[in-house]
N, C-alpha and C. Protein backbone atom coordinates (compact mmCIF):
# COMPACT_ATOMS: atom_id res chain seq x y z
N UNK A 1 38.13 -18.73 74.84
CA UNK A 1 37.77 -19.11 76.21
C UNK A 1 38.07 -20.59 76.42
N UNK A 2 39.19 -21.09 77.30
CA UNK A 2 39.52 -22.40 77.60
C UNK A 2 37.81 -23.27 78.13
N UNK A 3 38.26 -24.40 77.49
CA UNK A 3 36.86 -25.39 78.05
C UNK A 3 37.52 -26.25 79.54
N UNK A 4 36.28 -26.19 80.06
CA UNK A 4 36.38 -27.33 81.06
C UNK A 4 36.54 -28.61 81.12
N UNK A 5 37.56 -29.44 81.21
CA UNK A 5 37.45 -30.80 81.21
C UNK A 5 37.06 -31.15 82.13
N UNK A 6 36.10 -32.26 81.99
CA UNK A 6 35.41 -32.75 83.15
C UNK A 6 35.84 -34.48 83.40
N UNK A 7 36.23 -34.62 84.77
CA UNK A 7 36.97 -35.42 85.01
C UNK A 7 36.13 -36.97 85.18
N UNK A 8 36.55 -38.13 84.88
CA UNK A 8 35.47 -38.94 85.01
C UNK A 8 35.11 -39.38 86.59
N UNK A 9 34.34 -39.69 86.72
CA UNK A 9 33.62 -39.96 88.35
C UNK A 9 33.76 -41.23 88.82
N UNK A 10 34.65 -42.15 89.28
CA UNK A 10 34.81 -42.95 90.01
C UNK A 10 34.23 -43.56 90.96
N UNK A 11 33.24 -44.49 90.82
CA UNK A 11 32.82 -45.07 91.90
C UNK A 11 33.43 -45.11 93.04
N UNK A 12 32.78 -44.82 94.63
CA UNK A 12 33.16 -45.65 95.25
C UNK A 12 32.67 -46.64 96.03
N UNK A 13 34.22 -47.43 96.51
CA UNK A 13 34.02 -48.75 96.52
C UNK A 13 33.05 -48.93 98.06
N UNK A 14 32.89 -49.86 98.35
CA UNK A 14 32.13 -49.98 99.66
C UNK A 14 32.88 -50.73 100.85
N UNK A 15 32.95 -49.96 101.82
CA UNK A 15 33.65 -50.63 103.07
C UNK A 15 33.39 -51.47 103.70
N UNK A 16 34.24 -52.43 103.93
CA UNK A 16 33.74 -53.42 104.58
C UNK A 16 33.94 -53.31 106.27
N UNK A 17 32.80 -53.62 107.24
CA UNK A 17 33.07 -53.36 108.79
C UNK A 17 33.78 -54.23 108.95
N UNK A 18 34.75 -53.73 110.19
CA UNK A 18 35.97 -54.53 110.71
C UNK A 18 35.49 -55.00 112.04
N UNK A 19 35.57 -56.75 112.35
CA UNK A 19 34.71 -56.97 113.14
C UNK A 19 35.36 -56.72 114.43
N UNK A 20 35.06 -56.68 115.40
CA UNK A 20 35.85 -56.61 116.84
C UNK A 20 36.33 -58.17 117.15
N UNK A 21 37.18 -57.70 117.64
CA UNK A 21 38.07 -58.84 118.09
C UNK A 21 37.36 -59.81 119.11
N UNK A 22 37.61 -61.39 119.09
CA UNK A 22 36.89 -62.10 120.03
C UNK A 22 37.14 -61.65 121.36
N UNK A 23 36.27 -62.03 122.47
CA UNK A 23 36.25 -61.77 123.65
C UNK A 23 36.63 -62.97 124.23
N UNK A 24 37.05 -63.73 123.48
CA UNK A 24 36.94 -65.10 123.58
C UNK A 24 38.62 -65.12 124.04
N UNK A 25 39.42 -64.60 123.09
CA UNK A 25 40.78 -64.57 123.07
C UNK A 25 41.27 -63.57 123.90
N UNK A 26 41.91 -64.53 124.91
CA UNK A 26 42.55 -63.51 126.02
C UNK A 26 43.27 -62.45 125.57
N UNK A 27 44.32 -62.83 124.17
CA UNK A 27 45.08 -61.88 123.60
C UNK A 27 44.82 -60.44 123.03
N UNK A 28 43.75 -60.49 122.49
CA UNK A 28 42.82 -59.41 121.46
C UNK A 28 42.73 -58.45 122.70
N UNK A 29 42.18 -58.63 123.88
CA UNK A 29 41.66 -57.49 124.73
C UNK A 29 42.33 -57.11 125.99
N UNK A 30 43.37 -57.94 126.38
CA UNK A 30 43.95 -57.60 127.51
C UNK A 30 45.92 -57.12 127.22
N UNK A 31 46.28 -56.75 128.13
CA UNK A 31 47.08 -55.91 127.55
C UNK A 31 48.36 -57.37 128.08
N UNK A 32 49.92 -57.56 127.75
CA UNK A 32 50.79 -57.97 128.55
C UNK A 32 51.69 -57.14 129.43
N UNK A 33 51.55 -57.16 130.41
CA UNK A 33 52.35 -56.76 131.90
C UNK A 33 53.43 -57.59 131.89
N UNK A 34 54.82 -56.17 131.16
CA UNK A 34 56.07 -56.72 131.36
C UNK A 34 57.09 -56.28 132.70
N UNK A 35 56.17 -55.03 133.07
CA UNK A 35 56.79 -55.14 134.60
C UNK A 35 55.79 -54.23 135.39
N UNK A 36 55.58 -54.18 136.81
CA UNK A 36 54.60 -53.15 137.23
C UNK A 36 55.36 -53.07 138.58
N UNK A 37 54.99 -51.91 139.73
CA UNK A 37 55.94 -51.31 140.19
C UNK A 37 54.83 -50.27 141.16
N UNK A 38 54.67 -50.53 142.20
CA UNK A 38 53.45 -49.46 143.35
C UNK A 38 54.65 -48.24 143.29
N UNK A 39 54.20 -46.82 142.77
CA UNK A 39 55.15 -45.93 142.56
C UNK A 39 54.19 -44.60 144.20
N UNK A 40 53.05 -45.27 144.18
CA UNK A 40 52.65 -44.63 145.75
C UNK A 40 51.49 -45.58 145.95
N UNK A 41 51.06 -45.04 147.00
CA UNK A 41 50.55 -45.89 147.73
C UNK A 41 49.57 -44.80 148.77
N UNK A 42 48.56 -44.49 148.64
CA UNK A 42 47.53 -44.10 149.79
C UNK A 42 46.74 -44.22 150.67
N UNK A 43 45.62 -43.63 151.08
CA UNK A 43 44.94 -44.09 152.14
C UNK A 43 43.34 -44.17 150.97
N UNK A 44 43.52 -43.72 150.11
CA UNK A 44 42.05 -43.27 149.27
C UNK A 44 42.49 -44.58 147.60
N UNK A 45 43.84 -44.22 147.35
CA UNK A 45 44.35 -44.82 146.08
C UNK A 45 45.57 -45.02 145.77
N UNK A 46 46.22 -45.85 145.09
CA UNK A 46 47.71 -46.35 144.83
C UNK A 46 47.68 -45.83 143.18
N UNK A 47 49.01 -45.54 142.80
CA UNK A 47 49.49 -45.40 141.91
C UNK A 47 50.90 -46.47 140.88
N UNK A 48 50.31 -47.08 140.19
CA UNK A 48 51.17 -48.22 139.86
C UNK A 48 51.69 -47.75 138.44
N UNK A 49 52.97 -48.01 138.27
CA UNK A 49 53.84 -47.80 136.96
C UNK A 49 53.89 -49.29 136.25
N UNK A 50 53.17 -49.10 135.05
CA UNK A 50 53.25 -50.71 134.01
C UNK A 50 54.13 -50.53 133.12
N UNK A 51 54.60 -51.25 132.53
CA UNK A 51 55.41 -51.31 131.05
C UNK A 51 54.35 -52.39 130.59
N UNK A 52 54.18 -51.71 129.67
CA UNK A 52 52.88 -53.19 129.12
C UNK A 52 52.97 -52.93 127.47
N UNK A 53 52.60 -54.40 126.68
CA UNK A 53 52.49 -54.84 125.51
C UNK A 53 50.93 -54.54 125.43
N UNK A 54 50.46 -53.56 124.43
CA UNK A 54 48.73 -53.31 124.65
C UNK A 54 48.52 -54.39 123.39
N UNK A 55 47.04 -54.93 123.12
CA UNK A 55 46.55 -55.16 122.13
C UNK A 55 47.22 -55.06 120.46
N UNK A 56 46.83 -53.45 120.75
CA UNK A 56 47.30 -53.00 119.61
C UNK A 56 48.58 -53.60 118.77
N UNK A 57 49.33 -53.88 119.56
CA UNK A 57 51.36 -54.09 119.68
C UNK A 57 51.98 -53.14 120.00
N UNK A 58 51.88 -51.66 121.17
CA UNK A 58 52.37 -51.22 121.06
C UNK A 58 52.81 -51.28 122.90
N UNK A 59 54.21 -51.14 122.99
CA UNK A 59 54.90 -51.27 123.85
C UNK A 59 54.93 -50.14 124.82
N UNK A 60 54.37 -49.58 126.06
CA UNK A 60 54.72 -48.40 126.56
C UNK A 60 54.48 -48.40 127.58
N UNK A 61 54.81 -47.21 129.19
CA UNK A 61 54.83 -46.95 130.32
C UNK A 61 53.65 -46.60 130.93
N UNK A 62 52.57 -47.02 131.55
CA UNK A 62 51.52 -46.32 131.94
C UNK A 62 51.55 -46.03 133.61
N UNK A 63 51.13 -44.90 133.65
CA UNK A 63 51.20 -44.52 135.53
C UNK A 63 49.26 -44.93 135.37
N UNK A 64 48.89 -45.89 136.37
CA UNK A 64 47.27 -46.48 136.88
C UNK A 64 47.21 -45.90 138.23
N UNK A 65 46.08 -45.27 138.70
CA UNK A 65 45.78 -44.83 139.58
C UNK A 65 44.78 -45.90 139.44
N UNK A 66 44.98 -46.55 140.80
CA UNK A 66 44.03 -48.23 141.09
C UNK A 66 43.26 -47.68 142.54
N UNK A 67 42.09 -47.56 142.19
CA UNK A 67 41.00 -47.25 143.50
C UNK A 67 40.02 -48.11 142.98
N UNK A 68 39.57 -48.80 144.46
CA UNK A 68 38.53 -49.79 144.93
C UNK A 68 37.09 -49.69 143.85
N UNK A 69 36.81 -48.46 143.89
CA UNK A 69 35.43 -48.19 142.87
C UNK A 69 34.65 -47.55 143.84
N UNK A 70 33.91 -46.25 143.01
CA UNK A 70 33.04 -45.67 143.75
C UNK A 70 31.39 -46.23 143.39
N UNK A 71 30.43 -45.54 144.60
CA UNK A 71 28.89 -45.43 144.12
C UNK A 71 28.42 -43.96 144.24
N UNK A 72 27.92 -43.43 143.33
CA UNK A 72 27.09 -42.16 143.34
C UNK A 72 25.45 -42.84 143.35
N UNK A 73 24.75 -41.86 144.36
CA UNK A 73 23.47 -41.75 144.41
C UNK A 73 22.44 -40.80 143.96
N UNK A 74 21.61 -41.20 143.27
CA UNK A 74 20.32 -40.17 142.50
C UNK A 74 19.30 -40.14 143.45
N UNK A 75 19.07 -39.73 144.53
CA UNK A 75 17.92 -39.81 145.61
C UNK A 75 17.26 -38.88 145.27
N UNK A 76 15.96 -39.28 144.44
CA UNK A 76 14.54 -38.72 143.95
C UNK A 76 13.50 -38.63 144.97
N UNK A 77 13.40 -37.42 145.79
CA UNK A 77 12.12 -36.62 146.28
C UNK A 77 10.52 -36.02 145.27
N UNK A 78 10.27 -35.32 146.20
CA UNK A 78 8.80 -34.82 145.48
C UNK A 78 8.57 -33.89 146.21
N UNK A 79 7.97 -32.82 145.30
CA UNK A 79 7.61 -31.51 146.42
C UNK A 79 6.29 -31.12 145.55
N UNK A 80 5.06 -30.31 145.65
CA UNK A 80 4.34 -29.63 145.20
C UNK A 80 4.80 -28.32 144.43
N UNK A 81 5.00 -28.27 143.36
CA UNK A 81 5.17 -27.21 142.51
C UNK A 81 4.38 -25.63 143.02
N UNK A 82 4.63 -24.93 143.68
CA UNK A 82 3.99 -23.78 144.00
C UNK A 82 3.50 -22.93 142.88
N UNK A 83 3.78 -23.13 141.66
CA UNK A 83 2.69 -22.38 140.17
C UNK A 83 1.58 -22.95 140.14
N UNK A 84 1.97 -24.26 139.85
CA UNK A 84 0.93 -25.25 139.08
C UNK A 84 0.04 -26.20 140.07
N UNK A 85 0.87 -26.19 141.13
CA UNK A 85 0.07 -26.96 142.75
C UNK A 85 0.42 -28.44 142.39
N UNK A 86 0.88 -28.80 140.99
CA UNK A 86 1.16 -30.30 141.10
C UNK A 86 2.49 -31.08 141.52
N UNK A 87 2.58 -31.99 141.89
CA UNK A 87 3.82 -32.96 142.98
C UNK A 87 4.88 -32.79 141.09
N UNK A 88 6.25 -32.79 141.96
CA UNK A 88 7.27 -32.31 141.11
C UNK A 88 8.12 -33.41 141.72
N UNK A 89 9.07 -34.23 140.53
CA UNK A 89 10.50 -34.91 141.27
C UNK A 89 11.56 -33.71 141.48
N UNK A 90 12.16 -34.20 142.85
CA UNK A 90 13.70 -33.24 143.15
C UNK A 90 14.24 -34.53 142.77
N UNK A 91 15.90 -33.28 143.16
CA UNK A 91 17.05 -34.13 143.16
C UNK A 91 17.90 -33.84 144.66
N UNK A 92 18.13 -34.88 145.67
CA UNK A 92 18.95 -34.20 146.77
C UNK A 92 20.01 -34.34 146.09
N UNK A 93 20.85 -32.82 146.39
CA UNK A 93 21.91 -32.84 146.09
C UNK A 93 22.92 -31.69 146.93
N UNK A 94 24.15 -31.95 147.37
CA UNK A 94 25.13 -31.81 148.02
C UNK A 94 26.14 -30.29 147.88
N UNK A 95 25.78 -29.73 148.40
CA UNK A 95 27.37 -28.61 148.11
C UNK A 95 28.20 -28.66 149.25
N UNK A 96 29.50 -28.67 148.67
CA UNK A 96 30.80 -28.80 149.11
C UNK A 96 31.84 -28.32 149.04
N UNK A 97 32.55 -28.11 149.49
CA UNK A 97 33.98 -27.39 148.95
C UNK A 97 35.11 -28.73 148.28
N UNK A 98 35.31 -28.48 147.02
CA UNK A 98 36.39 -29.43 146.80
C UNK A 98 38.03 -28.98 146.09
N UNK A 99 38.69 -28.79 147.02
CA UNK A 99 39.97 -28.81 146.73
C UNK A 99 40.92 -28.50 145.47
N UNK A 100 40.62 -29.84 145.49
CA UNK A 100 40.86 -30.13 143.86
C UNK A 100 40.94 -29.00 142.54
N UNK A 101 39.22 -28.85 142.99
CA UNK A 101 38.55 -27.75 142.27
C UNK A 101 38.74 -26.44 142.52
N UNK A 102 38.86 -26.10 143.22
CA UNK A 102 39.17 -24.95 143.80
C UNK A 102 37.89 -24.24 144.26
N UNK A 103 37.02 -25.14 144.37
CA UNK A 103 35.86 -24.48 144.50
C UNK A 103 34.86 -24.89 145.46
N UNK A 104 33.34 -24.24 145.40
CA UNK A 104 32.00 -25.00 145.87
C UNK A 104 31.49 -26.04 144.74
N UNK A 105 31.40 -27.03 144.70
CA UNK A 105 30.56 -27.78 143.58
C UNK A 105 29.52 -28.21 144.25
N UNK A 106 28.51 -28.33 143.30
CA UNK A 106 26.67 -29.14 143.30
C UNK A 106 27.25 -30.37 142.53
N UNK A 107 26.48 -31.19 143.65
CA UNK A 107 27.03 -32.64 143.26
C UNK A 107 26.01 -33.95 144.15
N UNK A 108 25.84 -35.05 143.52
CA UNK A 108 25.01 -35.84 143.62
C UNK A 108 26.03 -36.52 144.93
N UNK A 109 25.52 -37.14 146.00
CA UNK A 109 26.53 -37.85 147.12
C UNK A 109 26.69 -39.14 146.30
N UNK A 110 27.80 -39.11 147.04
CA UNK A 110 28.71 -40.35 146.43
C UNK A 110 29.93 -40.68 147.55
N UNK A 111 30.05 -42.08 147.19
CA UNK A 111 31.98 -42.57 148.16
C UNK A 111 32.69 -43.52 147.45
N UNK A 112 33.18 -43.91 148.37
CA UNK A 112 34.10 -45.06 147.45
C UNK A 112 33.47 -46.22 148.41
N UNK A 113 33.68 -47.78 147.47
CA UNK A 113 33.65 -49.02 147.99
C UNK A 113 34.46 -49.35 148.82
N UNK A 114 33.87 -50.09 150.16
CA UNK A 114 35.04 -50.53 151.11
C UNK A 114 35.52 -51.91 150.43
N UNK A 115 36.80 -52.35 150.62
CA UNK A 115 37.11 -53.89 150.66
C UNK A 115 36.30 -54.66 150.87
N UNK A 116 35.37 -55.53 150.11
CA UNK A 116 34.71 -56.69 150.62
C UNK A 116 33.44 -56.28 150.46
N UNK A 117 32.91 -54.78 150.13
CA UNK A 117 31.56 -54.12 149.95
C UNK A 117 30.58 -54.36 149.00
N UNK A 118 29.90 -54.93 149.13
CA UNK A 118 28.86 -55.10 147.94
C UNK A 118 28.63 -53.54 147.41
N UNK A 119 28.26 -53.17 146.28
CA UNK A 119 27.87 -51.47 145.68
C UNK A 119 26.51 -51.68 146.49
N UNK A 120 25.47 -52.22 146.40
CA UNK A 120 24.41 -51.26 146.78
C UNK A 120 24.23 -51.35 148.43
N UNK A 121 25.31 -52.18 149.01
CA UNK A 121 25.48 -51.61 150.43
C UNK A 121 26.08 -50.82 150.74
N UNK A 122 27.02 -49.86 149.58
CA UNK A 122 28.27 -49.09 150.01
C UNK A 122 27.30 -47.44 149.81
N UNK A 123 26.10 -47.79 148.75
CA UNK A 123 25.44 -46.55 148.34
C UNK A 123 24.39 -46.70 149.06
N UNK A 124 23.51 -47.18 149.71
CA UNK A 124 22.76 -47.36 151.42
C UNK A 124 23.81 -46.77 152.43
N UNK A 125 25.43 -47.21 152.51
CA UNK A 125 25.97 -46.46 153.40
C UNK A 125 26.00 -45.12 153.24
N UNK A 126 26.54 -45.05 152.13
CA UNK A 126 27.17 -43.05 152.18
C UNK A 126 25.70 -42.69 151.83
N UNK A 127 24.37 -42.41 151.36
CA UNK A 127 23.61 -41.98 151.43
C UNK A 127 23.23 -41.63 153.12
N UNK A 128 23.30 -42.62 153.61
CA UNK A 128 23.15 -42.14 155.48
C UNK A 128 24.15 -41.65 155.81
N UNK A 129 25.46 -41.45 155.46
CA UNK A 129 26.39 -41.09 156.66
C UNK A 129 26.63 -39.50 156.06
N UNK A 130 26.16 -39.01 154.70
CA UNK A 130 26.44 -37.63 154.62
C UNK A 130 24.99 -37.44 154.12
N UNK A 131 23.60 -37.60 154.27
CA UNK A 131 22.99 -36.74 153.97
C UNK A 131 21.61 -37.18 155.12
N UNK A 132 22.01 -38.77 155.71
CA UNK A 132 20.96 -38.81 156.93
C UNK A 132 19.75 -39.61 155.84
N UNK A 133 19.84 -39.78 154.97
CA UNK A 133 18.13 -40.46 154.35
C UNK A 133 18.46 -41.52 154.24
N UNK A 134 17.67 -42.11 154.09
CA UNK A 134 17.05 -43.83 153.72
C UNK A 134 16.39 -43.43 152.43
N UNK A 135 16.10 -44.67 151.83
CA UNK A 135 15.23 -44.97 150.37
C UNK A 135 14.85 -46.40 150.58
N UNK A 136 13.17 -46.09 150.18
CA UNK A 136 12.63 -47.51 150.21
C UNK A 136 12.80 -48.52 149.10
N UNK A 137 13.69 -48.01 147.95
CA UNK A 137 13.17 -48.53 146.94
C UNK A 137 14.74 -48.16 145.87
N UNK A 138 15.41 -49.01 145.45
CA UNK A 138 16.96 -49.03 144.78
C UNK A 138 16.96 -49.76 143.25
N UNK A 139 17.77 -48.95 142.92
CA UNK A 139 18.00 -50.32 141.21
C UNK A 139 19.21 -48.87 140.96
N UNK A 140 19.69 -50.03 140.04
CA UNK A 140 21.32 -49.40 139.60
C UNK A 140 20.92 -49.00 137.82
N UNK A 141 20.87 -48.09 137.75
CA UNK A 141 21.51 -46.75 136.92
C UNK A 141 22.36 -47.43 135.62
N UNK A 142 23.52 -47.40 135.68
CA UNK A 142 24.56 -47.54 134.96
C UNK A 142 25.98 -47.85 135.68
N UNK A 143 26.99 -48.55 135.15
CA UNK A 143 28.29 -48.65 135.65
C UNK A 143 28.98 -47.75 134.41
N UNK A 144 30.15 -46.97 134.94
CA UNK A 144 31.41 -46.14 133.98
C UNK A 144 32.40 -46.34 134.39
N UNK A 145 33.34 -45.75 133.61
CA UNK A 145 34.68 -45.55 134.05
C UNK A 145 34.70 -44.02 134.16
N UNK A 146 35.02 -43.43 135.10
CA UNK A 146 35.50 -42.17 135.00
C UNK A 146 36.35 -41.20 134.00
N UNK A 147 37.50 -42.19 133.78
CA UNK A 147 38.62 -41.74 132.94
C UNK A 147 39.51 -42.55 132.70
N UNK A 148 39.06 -43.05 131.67
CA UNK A 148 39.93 -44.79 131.64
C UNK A 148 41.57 -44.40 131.08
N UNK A 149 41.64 -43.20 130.94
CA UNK A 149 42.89 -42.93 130.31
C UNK A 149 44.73 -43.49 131.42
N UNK A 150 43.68 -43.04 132.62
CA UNK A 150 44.72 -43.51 133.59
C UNK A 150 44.02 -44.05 135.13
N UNK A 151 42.80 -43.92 135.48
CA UNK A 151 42.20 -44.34 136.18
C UNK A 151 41.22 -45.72 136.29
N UNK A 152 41.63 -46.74 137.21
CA UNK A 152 41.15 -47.85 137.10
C UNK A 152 39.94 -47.74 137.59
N UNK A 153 39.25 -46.71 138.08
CA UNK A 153 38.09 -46.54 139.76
C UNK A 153 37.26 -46.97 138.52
N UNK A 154 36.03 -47.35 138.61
CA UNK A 154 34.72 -47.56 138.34
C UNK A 154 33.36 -47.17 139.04
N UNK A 155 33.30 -46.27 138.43
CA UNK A 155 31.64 -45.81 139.08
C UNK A 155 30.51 -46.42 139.20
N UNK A 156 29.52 -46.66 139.89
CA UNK A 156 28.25 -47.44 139.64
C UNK A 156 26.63 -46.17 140.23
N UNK A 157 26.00 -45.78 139.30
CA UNK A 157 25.10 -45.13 139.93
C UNK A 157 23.78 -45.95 140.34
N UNK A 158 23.05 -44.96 141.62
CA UNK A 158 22.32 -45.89 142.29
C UNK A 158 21.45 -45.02 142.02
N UNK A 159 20.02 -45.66 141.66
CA UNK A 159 18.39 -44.67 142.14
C UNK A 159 18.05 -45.04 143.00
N UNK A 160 17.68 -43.90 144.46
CA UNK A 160 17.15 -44.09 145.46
C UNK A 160 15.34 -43.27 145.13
N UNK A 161 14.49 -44.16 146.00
CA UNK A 161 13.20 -43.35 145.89
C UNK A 161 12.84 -43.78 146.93
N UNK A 162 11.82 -42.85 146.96
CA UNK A 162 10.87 -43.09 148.48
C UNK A 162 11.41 -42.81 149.82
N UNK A 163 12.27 -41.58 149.30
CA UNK A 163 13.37 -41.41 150.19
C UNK A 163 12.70 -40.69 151.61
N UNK A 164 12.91 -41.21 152.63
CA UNK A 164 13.08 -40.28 153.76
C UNK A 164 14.31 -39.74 154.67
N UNK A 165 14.01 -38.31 155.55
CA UNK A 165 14.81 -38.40 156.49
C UNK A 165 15.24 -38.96 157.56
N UNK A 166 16.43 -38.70 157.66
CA UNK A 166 17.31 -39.42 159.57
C UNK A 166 18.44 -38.22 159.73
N UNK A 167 19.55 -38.52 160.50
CA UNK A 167 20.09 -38.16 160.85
C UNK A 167 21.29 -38.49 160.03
N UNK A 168 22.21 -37.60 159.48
CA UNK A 168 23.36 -37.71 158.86
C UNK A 168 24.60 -38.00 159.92
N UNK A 169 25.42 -38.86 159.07
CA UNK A 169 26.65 -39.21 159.90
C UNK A 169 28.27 -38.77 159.62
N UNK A 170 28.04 -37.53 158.82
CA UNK A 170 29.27 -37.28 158.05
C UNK A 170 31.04 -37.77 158.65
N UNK A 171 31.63 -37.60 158.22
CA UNK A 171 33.28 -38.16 158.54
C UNK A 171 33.44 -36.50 158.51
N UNK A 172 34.75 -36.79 159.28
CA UNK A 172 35.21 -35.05 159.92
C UNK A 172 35.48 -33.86 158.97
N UNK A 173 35.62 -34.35 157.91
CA UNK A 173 36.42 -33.86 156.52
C UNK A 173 35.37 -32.98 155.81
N UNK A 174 33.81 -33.99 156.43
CA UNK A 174 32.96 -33.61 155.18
C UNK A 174 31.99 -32.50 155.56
N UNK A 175 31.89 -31.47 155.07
CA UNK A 175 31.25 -30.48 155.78
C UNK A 175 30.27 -30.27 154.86
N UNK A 176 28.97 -30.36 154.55
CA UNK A 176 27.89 -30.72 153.77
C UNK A 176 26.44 -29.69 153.77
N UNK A 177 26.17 -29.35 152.74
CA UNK A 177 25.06 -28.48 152.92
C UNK A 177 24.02 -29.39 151.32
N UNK A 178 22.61 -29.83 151.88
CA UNK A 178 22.03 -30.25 151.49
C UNK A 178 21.10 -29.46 150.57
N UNK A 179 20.85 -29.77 149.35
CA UNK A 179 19.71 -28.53 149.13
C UNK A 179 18.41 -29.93 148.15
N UNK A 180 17.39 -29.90 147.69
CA UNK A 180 16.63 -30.24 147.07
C UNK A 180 16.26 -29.64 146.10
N UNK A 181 16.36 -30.16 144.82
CA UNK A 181 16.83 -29.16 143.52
C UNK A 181 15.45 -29.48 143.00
N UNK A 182 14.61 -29.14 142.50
CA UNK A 182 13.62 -29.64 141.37
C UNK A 182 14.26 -30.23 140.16
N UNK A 183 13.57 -31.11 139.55
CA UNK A 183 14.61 -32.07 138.33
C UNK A 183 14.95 -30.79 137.46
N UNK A 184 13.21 -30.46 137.00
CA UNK A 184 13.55 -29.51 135.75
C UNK A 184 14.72 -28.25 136.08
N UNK A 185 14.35 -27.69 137.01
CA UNK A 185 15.57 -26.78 137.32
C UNK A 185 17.29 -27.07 136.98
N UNK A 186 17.13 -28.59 137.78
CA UNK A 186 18.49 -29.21 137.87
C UNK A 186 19.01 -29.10 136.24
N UNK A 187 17.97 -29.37 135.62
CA UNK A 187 18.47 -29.45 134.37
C UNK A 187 19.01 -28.51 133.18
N UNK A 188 17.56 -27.32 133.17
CA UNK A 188 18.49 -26.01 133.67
C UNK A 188 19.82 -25.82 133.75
N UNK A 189 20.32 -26.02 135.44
CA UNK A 189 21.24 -25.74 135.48
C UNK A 189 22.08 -26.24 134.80
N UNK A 190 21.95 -27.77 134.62
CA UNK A 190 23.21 -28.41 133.83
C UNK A 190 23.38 -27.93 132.30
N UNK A 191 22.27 -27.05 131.64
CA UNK A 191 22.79 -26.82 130.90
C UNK A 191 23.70 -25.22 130.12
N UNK A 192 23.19 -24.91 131.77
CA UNK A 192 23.39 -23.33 131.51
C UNK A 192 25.25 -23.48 132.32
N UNK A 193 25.72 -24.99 132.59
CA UNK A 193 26.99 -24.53 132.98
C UNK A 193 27.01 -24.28 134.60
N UNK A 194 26.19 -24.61 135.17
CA UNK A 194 26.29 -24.27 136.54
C UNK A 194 26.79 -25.41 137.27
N UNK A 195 25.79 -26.82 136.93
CA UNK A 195 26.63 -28.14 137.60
C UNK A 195 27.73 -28.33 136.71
N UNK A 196 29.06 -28.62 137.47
CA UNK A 196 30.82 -29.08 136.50
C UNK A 196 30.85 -30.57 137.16
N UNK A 197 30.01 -31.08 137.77
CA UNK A 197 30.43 -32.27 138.18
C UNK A 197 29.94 -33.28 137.62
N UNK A 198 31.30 -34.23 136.40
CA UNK A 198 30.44 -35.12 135.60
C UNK A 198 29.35 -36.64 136.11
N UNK A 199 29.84 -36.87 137.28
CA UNK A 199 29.05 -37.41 137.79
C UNK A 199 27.24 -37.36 137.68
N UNK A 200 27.36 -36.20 138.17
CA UNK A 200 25.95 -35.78 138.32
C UNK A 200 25.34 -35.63 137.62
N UNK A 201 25.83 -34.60 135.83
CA UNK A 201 25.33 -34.26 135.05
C UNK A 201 25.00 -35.59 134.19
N UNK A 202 26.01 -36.98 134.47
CA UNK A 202 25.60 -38.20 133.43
C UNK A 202 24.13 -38.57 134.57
N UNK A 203 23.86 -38.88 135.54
CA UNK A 203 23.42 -39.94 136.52
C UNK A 203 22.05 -39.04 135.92
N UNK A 204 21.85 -37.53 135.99
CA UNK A 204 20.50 -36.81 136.26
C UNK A 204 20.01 -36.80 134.63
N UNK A 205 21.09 -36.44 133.69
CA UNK A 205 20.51 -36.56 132.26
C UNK A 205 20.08 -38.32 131.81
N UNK A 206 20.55 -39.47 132.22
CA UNK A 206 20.45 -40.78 131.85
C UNK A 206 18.95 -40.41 132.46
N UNK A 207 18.67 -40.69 133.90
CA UNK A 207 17.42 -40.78 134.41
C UNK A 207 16.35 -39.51 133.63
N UNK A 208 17.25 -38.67 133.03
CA UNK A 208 15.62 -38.25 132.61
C UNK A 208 15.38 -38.80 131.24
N UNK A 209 16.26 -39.30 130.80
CA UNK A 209 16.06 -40.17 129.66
C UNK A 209 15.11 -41.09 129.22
N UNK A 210 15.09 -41.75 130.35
CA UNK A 210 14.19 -42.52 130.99
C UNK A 210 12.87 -42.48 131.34
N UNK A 211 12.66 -41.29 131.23
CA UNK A 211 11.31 -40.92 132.26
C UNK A 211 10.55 -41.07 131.05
């Protein structure tokens, strides 16, 4: 019966962390723009073609979809729980038809920044002009990138509370059906696959994070 040789066991060695590059040095983090080029141009977003030197050293073509930056809103209600009789947070939230999608999506309201817009005046605007409420009471959430792979937009989420009604002001396009979700439900849904809109599912899971 052949024996087993048993092989000797080699330490290993220990890694050393690789520190991040200064922020200090323009070079380390920003890319060089050896030529750029508006390849369209819209009414919502432009599309620009770079040849750029990245960080890294590597030389290549990027198509940037460059939009202003959006705000999404978390406008937190309260309703009485009809089991338990005790006050419950909602979530207003939006169904729509979107294109894109091919579909209806549940989705938190949101727009884009005008030129010159401060964010938490742009998310005071589109909260009134597609769903009609006010909020007594604001603080910002988080800033993202959507999809930094080719999109420059930047998101900023807003918490609205103390929200009341008015009158909505929608733009012609936007055809809007409001519903008031209970959190826990909402959540639920997000995990059973029902909300697809990442927006919503980061803005409503961060805030319950929180709680």
């Amino acid at each position: 019966m052949a024996t087993k040789t048993k092989l000797p066991i080699k330490p290993v060695k220990s890694t050393k962390s690789v520190p991040l590059p200064s922020s200090s040095t323009p070079s380390a983090t920003k890319a060089h723009i050896l030529s750029s080029k508006v390849s369209y141009k819209g009414k919502v977003f432009s599309v620009v073609t770079e040849k750029v030197t990245e960080p890294g050293g590597v030389t290549s073509t990027r198509d940037i979809v460059r939009h202003n930056g959006s705000v999404v809103i978390l406008a937190i209600g309260s309703r009485t729980n009809p089991d338990t009789g005790a006050p419950e947070p909602t979530v207003l939230i939006e169904r729509q038809y979107r294109h894109a999608a091919g579909k209806f999506l549940l989705e938190l309201p949101a727009g884009r920044i005008e030129p010159g817009e401060a964010p938490l005046a742009a998310a005071k605007r589109e909260l009134i002009e597609e769903t009609g409420f006010r909020a007594k009471r604001w603080s910002r959430l988080v800033r993202y990138y959507a999809s930094p792979g080719f999109l420059a937009e930047h998101m900023q989420v807003f918490l609205a509370e103390e929200i009341r009604e008015g009158l909505a002001q929608p733009e012609e396009d936007e055809k809007i059906d409001l519903l008031h979700i209970p959190l826990a439900e909402l959540l639920s849904m997000i995990r059973d696959g029902k909300i697809e809109d990442a927006k919503t599912m980061l803005a409503v899971l961060l805030y319950t994070s929180k709680l």
